[in-house]
PDB file of N, CA and C in Angstrom:
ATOM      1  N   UNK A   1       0.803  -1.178   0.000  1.00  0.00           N
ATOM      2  CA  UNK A   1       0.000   0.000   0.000  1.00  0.00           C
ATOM      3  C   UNK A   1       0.850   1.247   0.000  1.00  0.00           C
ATOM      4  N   UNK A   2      -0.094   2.230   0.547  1.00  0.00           N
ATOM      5  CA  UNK A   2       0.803   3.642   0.560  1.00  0.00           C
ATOM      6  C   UNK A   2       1.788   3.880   0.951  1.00  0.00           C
ATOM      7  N   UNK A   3       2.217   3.264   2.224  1.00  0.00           N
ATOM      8  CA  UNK A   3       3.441   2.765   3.570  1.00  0.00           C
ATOM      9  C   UNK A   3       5.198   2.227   2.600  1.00  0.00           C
ATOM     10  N   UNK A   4       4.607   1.119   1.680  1.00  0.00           N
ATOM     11  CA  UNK A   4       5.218   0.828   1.271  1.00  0.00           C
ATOM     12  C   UNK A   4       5.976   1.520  -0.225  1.00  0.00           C
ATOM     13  N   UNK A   5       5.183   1.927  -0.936  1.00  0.00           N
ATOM     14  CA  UNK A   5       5.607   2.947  -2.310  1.00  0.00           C
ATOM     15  C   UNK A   5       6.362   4.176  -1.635  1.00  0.00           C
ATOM     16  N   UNK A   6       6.110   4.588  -0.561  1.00  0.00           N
ATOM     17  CA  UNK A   6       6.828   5.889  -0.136  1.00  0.00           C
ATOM     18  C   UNK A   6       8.178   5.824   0.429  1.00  0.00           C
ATOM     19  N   UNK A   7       9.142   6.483   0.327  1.00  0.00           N
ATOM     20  CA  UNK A   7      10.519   6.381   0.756  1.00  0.00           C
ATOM     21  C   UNK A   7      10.535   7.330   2.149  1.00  0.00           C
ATOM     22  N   UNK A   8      10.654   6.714   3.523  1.00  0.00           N
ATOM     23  CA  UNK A   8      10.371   7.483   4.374  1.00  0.00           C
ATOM     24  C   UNK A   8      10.616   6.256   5.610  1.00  0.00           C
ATOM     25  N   UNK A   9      11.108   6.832   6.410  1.00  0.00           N
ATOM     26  CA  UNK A   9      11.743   6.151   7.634  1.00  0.00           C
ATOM     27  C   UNK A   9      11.017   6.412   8.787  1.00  0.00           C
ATOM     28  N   UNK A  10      11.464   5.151   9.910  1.00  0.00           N
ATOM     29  CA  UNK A  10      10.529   5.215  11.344  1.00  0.00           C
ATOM     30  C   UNK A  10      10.970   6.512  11.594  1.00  0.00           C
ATOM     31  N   UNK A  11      11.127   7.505  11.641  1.00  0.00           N
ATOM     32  CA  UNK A  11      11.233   8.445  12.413  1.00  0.00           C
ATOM     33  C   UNK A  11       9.874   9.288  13.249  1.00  0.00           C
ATOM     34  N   UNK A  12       9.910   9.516  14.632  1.00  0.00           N
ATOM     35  CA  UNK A  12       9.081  10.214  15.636  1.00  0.00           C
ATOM     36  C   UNK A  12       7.881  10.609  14.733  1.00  0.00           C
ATOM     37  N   UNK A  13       6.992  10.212  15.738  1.00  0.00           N
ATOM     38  CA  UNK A  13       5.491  10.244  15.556  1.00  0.00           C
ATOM     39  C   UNK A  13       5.375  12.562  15.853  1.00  0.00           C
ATOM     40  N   UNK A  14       5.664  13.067  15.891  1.00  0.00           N
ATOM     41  CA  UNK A  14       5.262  14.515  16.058  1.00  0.00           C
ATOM     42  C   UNK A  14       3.707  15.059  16.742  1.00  0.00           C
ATOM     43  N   UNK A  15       2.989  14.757  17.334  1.00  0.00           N
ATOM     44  CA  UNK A  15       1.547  15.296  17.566  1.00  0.00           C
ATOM     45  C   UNK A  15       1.671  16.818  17.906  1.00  0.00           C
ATOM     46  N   UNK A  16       2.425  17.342  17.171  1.00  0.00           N
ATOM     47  CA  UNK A  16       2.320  18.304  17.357  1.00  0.00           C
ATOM     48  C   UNK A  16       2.288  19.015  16.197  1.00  0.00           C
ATOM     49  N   UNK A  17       1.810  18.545  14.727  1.00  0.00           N
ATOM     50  CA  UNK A  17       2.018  18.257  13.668  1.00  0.00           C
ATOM     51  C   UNK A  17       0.703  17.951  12.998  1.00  0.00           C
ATOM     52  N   UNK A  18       0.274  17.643  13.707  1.00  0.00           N
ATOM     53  CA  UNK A  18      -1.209  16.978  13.775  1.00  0.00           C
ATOM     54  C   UNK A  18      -2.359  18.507  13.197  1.00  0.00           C
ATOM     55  N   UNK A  19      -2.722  18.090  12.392  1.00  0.00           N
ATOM     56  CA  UNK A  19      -3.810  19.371  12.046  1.00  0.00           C
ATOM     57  C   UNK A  19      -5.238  18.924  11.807  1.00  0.00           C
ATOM     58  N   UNK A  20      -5.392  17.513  11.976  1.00  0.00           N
ATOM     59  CA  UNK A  20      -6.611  17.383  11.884  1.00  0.00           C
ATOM     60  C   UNK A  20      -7.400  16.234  12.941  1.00  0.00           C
ATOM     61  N   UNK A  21      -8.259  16.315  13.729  1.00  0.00           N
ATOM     62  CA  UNK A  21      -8.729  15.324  15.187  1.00  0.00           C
ATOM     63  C   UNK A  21      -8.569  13.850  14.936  1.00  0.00           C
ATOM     64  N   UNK A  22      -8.635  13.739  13.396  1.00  0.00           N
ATOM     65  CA  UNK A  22      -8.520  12.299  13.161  1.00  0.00           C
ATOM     66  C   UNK A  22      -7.013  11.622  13.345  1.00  0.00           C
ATOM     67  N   UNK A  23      -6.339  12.522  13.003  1.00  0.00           N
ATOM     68  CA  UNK A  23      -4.865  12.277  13.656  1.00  0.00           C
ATOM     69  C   UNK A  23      -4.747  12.108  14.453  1.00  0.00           C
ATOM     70  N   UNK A  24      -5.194  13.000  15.633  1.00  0.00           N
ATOM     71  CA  UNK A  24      -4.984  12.731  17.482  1.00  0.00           C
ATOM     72  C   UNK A  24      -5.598  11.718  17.534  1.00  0.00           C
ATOM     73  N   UNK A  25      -6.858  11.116  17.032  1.00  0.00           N
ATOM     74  CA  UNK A  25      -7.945   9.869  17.367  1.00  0.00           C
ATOM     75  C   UNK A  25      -7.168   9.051  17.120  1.00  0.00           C
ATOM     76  N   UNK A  26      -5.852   8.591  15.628  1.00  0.00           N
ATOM     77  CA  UNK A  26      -5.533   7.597  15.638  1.00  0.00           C
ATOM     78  C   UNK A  26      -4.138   7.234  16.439  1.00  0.00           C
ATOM     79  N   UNK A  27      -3.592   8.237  16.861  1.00  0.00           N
ATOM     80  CA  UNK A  27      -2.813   8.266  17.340  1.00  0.00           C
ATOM     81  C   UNK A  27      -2.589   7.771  19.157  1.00  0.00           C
ATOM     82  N   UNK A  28      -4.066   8.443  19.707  1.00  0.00           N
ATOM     83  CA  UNK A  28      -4.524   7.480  20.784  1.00  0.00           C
ATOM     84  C   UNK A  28      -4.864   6.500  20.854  1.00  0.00           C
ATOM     85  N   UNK A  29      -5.371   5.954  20.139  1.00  0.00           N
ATOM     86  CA  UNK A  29      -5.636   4.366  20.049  1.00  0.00           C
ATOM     87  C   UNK A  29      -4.549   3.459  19.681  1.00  0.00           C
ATOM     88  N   UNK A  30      -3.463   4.013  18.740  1.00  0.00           N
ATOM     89  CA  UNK A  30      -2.552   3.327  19.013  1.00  0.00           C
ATOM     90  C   UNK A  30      -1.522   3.555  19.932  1.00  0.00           C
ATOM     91  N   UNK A  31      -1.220   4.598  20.432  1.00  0.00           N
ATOM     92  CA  UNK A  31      -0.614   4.617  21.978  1.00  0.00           C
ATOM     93  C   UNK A  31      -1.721   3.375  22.792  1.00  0.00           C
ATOM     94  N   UNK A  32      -2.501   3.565  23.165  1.00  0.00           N
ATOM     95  CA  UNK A  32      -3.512   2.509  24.129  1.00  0.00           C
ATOM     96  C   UNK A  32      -3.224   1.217  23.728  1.00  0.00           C
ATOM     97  N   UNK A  33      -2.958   0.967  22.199  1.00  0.00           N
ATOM     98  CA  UNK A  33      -3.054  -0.540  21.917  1.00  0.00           C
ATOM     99  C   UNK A  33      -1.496  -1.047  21.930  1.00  0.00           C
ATOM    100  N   UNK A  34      -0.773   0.213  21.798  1.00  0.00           N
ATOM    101  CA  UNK A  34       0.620  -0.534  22.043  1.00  0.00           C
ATOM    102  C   UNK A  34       0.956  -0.842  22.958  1.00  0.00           C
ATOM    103  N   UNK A  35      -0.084  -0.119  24.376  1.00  0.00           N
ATOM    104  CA  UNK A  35       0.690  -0.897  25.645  1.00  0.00           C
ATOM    105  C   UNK A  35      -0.085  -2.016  25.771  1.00  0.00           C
ATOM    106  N   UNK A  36      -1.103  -2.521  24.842  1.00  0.00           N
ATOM    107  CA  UNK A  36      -1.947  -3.736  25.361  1.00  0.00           C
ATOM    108  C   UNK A  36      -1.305  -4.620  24.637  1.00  0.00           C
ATOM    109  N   UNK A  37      -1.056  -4.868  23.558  1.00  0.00           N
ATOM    110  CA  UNK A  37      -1.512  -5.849  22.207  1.00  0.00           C
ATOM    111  C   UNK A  37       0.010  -6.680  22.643  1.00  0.00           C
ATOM    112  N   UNK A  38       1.117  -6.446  22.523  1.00  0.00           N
ATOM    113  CA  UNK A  38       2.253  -6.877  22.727  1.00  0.00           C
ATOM    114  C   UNK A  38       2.106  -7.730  24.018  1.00  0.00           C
ATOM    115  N   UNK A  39       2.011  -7.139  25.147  1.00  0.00           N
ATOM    116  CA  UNK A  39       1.814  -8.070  26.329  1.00  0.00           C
ATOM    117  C   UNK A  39       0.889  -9.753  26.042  1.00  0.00           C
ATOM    118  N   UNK A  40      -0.794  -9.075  25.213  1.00  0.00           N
ATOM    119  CA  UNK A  40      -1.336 -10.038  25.288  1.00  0.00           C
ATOM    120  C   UNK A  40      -0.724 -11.261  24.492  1.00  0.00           C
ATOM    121  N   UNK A  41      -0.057 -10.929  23.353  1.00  0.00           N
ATOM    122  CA  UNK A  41       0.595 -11.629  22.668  1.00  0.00           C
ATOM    123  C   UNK A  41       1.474 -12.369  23.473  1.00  0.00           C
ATOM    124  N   UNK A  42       2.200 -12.225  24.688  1.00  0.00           N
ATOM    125  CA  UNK A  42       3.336 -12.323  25.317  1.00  0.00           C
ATOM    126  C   UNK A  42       2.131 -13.835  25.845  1.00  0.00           C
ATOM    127  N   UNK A  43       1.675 -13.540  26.317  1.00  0.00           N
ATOM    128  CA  UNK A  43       0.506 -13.932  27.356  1.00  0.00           C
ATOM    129  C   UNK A  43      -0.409 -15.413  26.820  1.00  0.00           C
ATOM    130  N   UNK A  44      -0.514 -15.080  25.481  1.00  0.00           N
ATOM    131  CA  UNK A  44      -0.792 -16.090  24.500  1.00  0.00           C
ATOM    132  C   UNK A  44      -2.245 -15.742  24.713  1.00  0.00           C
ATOM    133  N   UNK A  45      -2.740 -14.550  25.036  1.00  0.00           N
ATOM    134  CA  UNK A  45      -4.084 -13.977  24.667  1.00  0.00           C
ATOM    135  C   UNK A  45      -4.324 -13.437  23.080  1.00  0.00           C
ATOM    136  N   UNK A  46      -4.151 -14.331  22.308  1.00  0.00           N
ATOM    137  CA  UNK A  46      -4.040 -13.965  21.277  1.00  0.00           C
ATOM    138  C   UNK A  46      -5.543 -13.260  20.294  1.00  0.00           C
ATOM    139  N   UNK A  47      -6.638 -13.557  20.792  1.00  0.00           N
ATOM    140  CA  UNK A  47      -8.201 -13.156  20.686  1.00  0.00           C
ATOM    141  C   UNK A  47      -8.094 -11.855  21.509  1.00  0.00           C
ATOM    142  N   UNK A  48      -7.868 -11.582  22.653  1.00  0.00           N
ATOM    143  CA  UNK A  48      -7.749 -10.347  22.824  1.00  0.00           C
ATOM    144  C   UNK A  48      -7.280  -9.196  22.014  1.00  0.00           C
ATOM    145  N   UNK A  49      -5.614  -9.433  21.680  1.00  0.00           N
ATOM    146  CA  UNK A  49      -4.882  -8.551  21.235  1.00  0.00           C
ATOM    147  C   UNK A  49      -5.697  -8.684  19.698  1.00  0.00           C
ATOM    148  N   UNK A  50      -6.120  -9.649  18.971  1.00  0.00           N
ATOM    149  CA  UNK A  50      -6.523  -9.108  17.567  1.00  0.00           C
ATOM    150  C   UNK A  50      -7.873  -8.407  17.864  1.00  0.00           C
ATOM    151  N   UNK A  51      -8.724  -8.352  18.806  1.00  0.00           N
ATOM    152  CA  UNK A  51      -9.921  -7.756  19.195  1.00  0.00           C
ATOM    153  C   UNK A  51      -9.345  -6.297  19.762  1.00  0.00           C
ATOM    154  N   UNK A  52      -8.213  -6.033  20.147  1.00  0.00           N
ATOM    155  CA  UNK A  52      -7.745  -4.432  20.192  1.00  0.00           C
ATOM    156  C   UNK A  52      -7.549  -4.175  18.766  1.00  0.00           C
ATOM    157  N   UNK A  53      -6.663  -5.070  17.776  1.00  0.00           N
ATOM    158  CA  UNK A  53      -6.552  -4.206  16.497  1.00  0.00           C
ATOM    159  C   UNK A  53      -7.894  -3.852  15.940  1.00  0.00           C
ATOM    160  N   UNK A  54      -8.716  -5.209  16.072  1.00  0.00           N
ATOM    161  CA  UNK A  54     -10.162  -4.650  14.892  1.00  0.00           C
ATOM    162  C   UNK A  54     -10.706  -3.246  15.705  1.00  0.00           C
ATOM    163  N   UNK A  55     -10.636  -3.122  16.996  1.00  0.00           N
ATOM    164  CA  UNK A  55     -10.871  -2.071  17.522  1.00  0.00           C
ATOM    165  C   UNK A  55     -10.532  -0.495  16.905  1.00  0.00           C
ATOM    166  N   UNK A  56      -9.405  -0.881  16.329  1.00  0.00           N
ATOM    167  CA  UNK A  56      -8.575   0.479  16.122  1.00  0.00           C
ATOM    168  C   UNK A  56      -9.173   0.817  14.634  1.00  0.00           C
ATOM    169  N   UNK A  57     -10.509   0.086  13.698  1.00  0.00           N
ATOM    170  CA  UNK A  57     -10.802   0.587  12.748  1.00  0.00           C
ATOM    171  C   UNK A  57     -11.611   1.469  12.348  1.00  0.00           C
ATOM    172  N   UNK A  58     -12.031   1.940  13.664  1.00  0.00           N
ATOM    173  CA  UNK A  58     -12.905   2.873  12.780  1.00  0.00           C
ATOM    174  C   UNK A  58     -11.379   4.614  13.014  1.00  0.00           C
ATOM    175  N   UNK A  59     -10.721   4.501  13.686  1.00  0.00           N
ATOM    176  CA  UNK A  59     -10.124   5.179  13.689  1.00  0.00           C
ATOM    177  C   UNK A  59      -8.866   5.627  12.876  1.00  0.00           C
ATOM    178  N   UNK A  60      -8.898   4.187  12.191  1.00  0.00           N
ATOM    179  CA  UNK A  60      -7.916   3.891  11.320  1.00  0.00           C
ATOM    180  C   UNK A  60      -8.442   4.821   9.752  1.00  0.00           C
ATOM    181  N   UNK A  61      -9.902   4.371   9.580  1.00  0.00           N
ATOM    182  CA  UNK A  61     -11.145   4.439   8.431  1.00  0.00           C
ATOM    183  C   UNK A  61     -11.118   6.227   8.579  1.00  0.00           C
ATOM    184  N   UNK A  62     -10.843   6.333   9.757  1.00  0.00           N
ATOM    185  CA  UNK A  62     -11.205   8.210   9.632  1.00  0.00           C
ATOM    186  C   UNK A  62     -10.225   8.859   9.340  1.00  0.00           C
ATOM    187  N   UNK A  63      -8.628   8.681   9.571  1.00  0.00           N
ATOM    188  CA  UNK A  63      -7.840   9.165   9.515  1.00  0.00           C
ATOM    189  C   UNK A  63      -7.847   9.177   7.985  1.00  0.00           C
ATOM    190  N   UNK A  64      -7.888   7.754   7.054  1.00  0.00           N
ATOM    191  CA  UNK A  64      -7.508   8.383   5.278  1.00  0.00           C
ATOM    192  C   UNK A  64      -8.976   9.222   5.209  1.00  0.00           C
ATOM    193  N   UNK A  65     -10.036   9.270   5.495  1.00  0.00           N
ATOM    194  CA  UNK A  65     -11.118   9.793   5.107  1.00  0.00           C
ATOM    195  C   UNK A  65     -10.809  11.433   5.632  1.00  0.00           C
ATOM    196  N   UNK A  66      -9.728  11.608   6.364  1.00  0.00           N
ATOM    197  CA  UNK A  66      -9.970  13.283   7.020  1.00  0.00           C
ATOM    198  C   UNK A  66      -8.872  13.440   6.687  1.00  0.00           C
ATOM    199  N   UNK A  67      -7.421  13.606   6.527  1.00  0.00           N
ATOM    200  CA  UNK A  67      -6.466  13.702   6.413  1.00  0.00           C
ATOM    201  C   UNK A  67      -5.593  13.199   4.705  1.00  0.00           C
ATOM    202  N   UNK A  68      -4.771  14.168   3.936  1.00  0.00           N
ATOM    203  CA  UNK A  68      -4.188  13.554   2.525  1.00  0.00           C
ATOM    204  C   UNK A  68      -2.990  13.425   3.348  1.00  0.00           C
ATOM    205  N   UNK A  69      -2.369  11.892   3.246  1.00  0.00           N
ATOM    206  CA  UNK A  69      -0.973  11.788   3.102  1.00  0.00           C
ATOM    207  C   UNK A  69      -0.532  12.056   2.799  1.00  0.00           C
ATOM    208  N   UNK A  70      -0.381  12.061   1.392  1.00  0.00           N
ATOM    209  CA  UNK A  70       0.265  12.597   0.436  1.00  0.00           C
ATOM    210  C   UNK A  70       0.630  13.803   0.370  1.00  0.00           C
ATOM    211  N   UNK A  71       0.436  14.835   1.523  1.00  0.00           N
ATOM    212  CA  UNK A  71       0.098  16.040   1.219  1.00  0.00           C
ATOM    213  C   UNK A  71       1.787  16.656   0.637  1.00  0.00           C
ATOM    214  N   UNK A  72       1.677  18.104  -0.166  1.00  0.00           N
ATOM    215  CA  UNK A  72       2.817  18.677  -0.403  1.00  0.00           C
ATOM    216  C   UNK A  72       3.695  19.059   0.597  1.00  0.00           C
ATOM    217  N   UNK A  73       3.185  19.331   1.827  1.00  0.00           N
ATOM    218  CA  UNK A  73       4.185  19.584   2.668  1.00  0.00           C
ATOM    219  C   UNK A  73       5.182  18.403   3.840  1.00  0.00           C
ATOM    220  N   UNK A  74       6.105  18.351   3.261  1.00  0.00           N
ATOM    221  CA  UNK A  74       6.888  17.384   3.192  1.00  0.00           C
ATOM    222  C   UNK A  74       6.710  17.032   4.968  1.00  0.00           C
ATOM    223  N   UNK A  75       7.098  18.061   5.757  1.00  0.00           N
ATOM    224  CA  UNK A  75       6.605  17.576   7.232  1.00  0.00           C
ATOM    225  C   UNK A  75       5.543  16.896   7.755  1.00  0.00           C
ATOM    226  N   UNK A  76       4.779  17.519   7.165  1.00  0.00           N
ATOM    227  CA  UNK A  76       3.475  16.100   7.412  1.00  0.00           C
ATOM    228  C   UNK A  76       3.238  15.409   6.996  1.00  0.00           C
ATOM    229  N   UNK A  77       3.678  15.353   5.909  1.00  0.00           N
ATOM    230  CA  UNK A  77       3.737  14.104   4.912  1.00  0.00           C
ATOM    231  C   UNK A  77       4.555  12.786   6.310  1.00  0.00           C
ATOM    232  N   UNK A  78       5.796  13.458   6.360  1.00  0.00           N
ATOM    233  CA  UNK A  78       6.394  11.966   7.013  1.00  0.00           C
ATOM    234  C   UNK A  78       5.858  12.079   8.032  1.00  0.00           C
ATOM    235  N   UNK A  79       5.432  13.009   8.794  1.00  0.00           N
ATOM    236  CA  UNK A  79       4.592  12.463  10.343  1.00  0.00           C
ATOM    237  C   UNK A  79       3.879  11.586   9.824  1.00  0.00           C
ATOM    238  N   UNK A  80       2.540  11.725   8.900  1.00  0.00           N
ATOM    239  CA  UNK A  80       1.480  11.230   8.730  1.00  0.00           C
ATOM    240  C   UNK A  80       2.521   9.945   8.285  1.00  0.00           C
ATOM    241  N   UNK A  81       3.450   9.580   7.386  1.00  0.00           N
ATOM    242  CA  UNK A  81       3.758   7.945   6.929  1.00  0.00           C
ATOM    243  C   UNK A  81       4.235   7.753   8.290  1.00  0.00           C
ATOM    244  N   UNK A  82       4.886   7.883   9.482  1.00  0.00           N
ATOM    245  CA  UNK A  82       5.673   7.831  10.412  1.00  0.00           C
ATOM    246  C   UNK A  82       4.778   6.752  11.099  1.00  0.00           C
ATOM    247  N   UNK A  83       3.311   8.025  11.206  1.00  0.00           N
ATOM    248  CA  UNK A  83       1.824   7.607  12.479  1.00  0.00           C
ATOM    249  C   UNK A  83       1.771   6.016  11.521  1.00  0.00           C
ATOM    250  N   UNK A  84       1.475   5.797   9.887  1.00  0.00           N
ATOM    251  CA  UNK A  84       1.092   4.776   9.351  1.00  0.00           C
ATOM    252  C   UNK A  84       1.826   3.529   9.369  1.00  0.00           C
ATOM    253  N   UNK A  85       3.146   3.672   9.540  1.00  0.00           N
ATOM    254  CA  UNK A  85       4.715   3.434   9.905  1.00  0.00           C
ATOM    255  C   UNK A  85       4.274   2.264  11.463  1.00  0.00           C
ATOM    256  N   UNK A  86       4.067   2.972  12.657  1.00  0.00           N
ATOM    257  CA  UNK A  86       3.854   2.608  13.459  1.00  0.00           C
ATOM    258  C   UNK A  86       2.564   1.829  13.554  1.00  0.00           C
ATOM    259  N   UNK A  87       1.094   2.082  13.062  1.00  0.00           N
ATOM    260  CA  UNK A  87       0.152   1.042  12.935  1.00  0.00           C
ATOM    261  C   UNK A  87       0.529   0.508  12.306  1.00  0.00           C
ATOM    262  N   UNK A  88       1.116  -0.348  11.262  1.00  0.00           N
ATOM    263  CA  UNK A  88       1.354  -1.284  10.632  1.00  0.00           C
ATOM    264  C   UNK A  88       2.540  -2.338  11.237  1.00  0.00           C
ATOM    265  N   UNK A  89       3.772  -1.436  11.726  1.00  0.00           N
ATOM    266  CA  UNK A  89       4.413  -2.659  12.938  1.00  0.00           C
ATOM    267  C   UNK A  89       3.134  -3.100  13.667  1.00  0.00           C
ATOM    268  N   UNK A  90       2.749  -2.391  14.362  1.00  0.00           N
ATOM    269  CA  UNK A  90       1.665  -2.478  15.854  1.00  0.00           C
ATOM    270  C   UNK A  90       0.758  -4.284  15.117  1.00  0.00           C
ATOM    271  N   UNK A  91       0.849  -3.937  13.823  1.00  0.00           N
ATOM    272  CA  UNK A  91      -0.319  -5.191  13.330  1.00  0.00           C
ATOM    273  C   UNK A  91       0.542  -6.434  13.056  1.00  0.00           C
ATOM    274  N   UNK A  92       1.892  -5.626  12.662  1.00  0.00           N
ATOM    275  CA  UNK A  92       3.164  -7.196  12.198  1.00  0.00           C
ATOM    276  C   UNK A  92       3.246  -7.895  13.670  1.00  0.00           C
ATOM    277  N   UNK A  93       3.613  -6.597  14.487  1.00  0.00           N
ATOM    278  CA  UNK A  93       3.360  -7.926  15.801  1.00  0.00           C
ATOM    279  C   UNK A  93       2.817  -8.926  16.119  1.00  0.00           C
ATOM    280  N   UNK A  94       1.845  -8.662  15.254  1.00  0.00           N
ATOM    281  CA  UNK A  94       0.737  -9.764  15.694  1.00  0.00           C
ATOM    282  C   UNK A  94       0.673 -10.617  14.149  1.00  0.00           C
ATOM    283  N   UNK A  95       0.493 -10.118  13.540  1.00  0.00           N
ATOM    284  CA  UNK A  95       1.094 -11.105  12.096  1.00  0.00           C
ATOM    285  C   UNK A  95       1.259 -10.591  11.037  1.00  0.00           C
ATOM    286  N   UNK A  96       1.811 -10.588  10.008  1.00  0.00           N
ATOM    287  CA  UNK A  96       2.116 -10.034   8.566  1.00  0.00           C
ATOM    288  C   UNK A  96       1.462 -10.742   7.661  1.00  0.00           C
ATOM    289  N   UNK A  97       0.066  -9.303   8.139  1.00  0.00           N
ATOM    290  CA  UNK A  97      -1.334  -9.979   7.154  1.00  0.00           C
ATOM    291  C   UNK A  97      -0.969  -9.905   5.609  1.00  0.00           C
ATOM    292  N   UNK A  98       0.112  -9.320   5.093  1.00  0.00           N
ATOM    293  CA  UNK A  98       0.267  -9.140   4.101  1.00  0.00           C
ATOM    294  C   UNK A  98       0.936 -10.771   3.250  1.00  0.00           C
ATOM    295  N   UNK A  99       1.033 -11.896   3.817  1.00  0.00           N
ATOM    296  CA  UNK A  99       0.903 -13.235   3.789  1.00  0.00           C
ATOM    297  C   UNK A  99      -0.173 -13.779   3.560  1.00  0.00           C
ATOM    298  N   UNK A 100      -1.418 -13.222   3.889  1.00  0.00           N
ATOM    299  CA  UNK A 100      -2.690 -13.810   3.816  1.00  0.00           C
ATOM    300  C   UNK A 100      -3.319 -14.318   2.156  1.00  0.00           C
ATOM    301  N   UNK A 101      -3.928 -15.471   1.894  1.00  0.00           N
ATOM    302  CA  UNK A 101      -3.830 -15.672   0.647  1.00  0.00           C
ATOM    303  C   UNK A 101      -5.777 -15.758   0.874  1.00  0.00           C
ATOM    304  N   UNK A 102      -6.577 -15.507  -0.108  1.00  0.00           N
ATOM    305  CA  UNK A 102      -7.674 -16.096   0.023  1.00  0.00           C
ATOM    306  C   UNK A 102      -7.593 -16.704  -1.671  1.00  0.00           C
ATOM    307  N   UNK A 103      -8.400 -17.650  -1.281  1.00  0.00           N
ATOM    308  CA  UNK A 103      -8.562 -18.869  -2.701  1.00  0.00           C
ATOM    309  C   UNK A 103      -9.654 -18.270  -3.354  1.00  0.00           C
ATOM    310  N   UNK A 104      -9.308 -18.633  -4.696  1.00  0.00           N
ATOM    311  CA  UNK A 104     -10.513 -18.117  -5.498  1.00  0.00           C
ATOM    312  C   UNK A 104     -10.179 -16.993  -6.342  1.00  0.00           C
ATOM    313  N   UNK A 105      -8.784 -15.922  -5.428  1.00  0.00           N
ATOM    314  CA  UNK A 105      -8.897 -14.744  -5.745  1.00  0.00           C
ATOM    315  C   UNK A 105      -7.955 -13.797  -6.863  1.00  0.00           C
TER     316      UNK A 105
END
């Protein structure tokens, strides 16, 4: 996806950078789920921790709907891949859905 075509490194999440609520929204939920999801994993609560990620979608759904990545200004541009950067580890933790095959398709 977008994460991946862009040339842009983990570097610091910025909320201070943030210009639109859907940013702060996703950005709390994944602060909240990073201190959960890892442990449960640890824990072998593994239904939990994927019941925090599906959690994190509608917040996930608002951020491309309110916010352009892409935008021209190069600073928010990499915050915003940085924030996308970090939900997408947050999900490898738990597996690299990007393995997933469905038949048929």
């Amino acid at each position: 996806g977008l994460v991946e075509k862009e040339q842009w490194t983990r570097d610091a999440i910025h909320p201070s950078l943030f210009q639109h609520p859907t940013e702060t929204d996703l950005y709390k939920v994944l602060e909240e789920a990073k201190q959960r999801v890892p442990a449960l994993i640890t824990q072998g609560d593994h239904a939990k921790a994927l019941d925090i990620l599906v959690q994190m979608k509608p917040a996930i759904d608002g951020f491309f709907v309110g916010v352009l990545v892409n935008t021209d200004d190069q600073a928010l541009r990499a915050n915003r891949l940085s924030l996308l950067y970090a939900v997408d580890a947050l999900f490898r933790h738990y597996a690299d859905f990007s393995q997933i095959t469905v038949q048929g398709t």
